[in-house]
C-alpha atoms as a PDB file:
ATOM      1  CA  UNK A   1      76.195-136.694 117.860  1.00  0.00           C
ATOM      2  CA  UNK A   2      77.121-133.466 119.483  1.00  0.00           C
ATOM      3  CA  UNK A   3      75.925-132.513 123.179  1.00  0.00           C
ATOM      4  CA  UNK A   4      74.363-129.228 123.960  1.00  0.00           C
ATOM      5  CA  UNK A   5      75.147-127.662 126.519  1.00  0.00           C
ATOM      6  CA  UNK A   6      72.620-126.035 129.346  1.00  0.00           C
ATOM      7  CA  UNK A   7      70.966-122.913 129.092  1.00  0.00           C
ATOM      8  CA  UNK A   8      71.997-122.229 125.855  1.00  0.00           C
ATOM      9  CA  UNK A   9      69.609-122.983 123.360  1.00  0.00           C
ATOM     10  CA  UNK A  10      70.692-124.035 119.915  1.00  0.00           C
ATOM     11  CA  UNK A  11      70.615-121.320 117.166  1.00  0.00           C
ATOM     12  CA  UNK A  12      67.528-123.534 115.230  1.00  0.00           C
ATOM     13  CA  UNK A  13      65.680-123.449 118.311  1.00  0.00           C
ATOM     14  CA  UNK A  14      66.204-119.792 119.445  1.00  0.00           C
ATOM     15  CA  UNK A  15      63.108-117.837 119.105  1.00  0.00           C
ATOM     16  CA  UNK A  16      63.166-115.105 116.625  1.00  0.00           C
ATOM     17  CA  UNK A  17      63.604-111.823 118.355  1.00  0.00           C
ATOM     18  CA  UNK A  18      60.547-109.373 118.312  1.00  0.00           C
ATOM     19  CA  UNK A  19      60.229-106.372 116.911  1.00  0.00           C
ATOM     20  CA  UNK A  20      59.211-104.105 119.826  1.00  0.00           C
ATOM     21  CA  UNK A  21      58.129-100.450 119.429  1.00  0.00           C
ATOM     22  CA  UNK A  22      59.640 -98.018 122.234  1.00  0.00           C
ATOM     23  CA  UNK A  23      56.534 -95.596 123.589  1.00  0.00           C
ATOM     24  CA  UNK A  24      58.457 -92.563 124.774  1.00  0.00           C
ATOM     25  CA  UNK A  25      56.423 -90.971 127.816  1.00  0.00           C
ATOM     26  CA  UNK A  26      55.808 -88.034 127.714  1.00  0.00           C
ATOM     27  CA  UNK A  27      58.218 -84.994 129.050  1.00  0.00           C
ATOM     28  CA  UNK A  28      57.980 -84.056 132.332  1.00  0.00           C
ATOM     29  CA  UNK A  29      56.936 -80.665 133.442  1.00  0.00           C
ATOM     30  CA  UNK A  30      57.310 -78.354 136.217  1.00  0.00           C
ATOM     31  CA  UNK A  31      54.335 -76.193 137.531  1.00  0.00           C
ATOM     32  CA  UNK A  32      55.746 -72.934 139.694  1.00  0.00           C
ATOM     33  CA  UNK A  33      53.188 -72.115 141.530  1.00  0.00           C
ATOM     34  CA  UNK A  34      53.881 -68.551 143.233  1.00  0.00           C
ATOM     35  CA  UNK A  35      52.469 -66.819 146.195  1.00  0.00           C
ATOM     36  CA  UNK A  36      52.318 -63.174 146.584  1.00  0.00           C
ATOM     37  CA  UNK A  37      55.367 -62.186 147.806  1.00  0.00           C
ATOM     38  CA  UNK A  38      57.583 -65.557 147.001  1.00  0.00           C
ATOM     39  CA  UNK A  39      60.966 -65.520 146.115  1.00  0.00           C
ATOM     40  CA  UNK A  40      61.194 -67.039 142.509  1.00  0.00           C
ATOM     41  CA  UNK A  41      62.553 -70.865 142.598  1.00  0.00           C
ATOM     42  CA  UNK A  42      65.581 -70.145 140.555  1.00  0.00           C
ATOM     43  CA  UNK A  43      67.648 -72.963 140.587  1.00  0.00           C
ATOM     44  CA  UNK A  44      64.364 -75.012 139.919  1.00  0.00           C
ATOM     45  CA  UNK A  45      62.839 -73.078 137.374  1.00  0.00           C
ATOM     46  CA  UNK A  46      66.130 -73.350 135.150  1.00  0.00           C
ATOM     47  CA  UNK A  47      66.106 -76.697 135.506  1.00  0.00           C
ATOM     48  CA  UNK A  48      62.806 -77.541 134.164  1.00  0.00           C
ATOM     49  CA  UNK A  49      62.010 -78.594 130.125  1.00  0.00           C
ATOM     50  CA  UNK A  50      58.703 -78.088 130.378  1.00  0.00           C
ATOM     51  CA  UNK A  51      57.760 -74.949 132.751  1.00  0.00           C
ATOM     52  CA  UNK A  52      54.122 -73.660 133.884  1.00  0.00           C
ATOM     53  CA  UNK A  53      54.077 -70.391 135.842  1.00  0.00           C
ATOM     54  CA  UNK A  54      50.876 -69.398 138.107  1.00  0.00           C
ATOM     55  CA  UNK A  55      51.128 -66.551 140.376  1.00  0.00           C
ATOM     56  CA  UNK A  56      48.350 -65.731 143.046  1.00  0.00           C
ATOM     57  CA  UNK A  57      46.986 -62.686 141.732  1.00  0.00           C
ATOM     58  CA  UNK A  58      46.506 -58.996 143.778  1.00  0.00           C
ATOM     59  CA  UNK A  59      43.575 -59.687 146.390  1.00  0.00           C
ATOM     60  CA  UNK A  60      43.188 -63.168 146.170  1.00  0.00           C
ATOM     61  CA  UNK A  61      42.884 -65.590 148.556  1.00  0.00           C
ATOM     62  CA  UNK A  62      45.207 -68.813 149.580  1.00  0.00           C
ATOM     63  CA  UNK A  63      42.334 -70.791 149.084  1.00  0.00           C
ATOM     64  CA  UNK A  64      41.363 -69.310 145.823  1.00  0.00           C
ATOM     65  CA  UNK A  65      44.745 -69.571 144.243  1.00  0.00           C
ATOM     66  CA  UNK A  66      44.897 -73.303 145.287  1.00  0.00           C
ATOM     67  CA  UNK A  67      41.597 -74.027 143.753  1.00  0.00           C
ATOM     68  CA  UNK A  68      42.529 -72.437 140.660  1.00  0.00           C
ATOM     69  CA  UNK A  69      45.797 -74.232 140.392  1.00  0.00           C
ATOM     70  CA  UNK A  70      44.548 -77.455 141.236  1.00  0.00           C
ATOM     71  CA  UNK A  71      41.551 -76.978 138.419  1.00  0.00           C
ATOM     72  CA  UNK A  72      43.879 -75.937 135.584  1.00  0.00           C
ATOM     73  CA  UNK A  73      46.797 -78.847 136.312  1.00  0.00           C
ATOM     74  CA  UNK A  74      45.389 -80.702 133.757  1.00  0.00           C
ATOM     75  CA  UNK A  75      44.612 -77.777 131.045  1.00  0.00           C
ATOM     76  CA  UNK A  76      48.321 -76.857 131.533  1.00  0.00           C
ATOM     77  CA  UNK A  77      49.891 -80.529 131.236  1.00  0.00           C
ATOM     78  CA  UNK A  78      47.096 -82.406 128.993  1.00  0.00           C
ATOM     79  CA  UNK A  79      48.959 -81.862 125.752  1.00  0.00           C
ATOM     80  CA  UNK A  80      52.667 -83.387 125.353  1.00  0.00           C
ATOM     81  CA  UNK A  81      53.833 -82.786 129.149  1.00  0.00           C
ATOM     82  CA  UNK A  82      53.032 -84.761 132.269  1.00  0.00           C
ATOM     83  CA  UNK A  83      52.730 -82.986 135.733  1.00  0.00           C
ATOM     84  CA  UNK A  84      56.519 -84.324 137.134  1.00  0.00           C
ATOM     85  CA  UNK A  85      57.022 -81.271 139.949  1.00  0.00           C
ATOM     86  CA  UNK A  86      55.379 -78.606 141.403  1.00  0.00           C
ATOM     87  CA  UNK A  87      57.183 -75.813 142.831  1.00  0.00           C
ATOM     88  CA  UNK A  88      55.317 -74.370 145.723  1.00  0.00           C
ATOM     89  CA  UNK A  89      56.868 -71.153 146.049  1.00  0.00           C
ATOM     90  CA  UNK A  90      56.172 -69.994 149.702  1.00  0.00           C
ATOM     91  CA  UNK A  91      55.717 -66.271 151.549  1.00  0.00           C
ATOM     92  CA  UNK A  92      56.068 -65.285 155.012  1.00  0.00           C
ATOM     93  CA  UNK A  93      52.491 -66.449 155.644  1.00  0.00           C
ATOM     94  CA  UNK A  94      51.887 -69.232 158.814  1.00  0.00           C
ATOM     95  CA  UNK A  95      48.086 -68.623 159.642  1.00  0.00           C
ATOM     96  CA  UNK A  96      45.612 -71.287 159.087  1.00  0.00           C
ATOM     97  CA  UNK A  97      44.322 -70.229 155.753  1.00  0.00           C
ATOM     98  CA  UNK A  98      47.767 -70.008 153.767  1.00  0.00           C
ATOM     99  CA  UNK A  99      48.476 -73.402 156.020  1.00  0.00           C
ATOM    100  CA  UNK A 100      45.339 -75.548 154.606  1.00  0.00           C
ATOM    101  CA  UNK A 101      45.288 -73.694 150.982  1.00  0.00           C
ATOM    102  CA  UNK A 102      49.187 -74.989 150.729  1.00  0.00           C
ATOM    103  CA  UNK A 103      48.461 -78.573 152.061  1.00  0.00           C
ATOM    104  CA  UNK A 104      45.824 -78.437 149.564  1.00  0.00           C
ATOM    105  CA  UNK A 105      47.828 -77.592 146.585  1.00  0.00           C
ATOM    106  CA  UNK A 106      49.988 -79.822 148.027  1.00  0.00           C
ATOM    107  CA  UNK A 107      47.252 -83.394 148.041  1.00  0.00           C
ATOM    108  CA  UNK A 108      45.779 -82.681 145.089  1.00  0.00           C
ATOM    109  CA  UNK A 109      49.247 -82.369 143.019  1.00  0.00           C
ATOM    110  CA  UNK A 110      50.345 -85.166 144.342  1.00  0.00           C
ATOM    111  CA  UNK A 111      47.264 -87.412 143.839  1.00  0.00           C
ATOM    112  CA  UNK A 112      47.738 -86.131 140.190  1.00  0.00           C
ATOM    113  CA  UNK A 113      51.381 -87.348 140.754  1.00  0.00           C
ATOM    114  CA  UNK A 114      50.711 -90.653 142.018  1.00  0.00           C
ATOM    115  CA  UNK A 115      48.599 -92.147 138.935  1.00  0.00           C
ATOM    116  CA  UNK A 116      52.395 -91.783 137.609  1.00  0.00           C
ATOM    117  CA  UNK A 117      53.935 -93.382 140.597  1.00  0.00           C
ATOM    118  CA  UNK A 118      56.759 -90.333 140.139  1.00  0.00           C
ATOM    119  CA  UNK A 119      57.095 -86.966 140.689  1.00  0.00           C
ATOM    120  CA  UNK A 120      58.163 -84.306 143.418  1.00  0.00           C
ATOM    121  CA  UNK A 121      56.849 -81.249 145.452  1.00  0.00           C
ATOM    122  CA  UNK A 122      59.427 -78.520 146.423  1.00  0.00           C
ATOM    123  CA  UNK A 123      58.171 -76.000 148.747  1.00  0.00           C
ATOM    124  CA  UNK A 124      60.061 -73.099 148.067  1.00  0.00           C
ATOM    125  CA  UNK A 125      60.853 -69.674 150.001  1.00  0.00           C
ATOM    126  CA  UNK A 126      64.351 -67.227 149.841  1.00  0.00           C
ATOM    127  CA  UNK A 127      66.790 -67.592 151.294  1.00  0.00           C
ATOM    128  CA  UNK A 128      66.493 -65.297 153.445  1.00  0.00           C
ATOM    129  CA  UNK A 129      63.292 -66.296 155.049  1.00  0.00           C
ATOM    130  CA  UNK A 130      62.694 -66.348 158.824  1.00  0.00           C
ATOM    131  CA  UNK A 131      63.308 -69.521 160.997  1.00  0.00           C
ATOM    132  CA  UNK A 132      59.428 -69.602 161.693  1.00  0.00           C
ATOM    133  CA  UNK A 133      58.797 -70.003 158.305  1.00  0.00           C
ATOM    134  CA  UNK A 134      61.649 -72.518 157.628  1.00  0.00           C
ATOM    135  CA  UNK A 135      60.836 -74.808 160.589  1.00  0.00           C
ATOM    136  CA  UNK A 136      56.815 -74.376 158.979  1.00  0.00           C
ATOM    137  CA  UNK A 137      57.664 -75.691 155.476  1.00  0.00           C
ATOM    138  CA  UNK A 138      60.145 -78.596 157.009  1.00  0.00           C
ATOM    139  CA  UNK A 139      56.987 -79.742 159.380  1.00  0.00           C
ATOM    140  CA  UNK A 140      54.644 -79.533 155.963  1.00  0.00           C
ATOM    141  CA  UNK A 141      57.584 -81.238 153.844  1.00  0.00           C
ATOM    142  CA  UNK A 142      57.795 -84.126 156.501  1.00  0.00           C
ATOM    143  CA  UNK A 143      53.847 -84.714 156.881  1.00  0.00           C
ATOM    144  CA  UNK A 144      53.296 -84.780 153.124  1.00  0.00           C
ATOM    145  CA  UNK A 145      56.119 -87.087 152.533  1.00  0.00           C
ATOM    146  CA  UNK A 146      55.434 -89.482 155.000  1.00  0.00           C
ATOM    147  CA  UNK A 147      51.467 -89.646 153.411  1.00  0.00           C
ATOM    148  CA  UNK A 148      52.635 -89.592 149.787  1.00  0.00           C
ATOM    149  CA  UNK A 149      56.098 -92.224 150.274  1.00  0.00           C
ATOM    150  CA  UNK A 150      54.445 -95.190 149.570  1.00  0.00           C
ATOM    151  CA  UNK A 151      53.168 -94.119 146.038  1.00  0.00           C
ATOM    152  CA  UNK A 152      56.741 -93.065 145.583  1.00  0.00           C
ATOM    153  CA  UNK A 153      56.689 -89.474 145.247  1.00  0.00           C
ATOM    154  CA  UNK A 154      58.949 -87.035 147.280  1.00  0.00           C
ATOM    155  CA  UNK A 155      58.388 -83.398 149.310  1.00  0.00           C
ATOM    156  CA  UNK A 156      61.143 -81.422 149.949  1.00  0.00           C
ATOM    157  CA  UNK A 157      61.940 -77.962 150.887  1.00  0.00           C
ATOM    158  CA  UNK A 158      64.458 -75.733 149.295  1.00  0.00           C
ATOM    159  CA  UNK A 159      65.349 -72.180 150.531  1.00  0.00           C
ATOM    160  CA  UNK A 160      67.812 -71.204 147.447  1.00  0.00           C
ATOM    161  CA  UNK A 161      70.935 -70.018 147.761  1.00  0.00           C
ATOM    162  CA  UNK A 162      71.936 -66.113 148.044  1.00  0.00           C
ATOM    163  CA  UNK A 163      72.557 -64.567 144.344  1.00  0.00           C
ATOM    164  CA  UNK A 164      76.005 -62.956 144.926  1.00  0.00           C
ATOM    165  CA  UNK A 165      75.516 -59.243 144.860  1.00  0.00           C
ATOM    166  CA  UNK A 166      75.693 -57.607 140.816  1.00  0.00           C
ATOM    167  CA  UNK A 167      78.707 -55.492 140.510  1.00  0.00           C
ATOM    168  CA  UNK A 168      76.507 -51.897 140.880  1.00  0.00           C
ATOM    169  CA  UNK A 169      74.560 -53.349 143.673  1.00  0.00           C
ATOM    170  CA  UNK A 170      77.935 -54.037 145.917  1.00  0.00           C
ATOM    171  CA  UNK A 171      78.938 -50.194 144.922  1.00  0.00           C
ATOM    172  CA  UNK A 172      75.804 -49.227 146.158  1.00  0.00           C
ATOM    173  CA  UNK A 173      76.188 -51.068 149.329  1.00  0.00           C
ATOM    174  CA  UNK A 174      79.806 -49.500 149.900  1.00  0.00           C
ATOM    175  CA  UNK A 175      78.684 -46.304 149.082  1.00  0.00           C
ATOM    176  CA  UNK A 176      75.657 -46.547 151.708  1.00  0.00           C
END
């Protein structure tokens, strides 16, 4: 009689392997979401599969742009695409209004996020924005991560990097 050893089972005892069917999620998407005056999130926005573009219209407030973002994330990701990023691209603007209408944007896209457990906010601005307005979207990256960590979804900021100059643009600027 022949011993068997541990932990291996014997081929006639081995359970038959199961079929399982792979569910693919769905693809992840990236919503830009542009205030007036915002640099475009280059690097990001090349990056993406799936892309949404809003851009805050001609008159309309911070507030108002958030609220229509927020209401059409699912119209833009309900079919074949999942809200994985939004790209908060950022203007010059500090006062209380852009500041709440952002942190808005900002809460709701993540709650939307978080039934996930994955995704990421970048808050975006050029490269060559002012320090006041880079120290201002660290502060905002830092409080929203620190709320949103434990569902496992990231905030980050990202200024860009400077597009080297096109060749008639740096004979313009010799020539000036």
């Amino acid at each position: 009689m022949r011993k068997q050893r541990r932990g291996n089972p014997s081929p006639k005892n081995a359970p038959a392997p199961r079929a399982t069917r792979a569910v693919a999620a769905p693809p992840s998407g990236l919503l830009i979401a542009m205030e007036l005056g915002a640099a475009w999130p280059v690097e990001l926005a090349d990056a993406a599969l799936e892309r949404r573009v809003l851009t805050q219209l001609e008159g309309e407030t911070p507030a108002a742009f958030a609220e229509r973002v927020t209401s059409r994330i699912d119209a833009l990701f309900g079919r074949g695409a999942t809200l994985g990023a939004l790209a908060l691209a950022c203007n010059e603007r500090i006062d209380g209004a852009a500041d709440d209408a952002r942190k808005t944007l900002i809460g709701l896209s993540l709650g939307t996020m978080a039934k996930r457990q994955t995704g990421k906010v970048y808050l975006t601005a050029s490269p060559r924005s002012s320090g006041r307005i880079r120290e201002y979207l660290a502060s905002l990256a830092r409080g929203a991560a620190s709320e949103w960590q434990s569902a496992g979804l990231e905030v980050s900021v990202d200024f860009g990097r400077e597009a080297p100059p096109a060749r008639g643009d740096a004979l313009i600027a010799r020539v000036a």
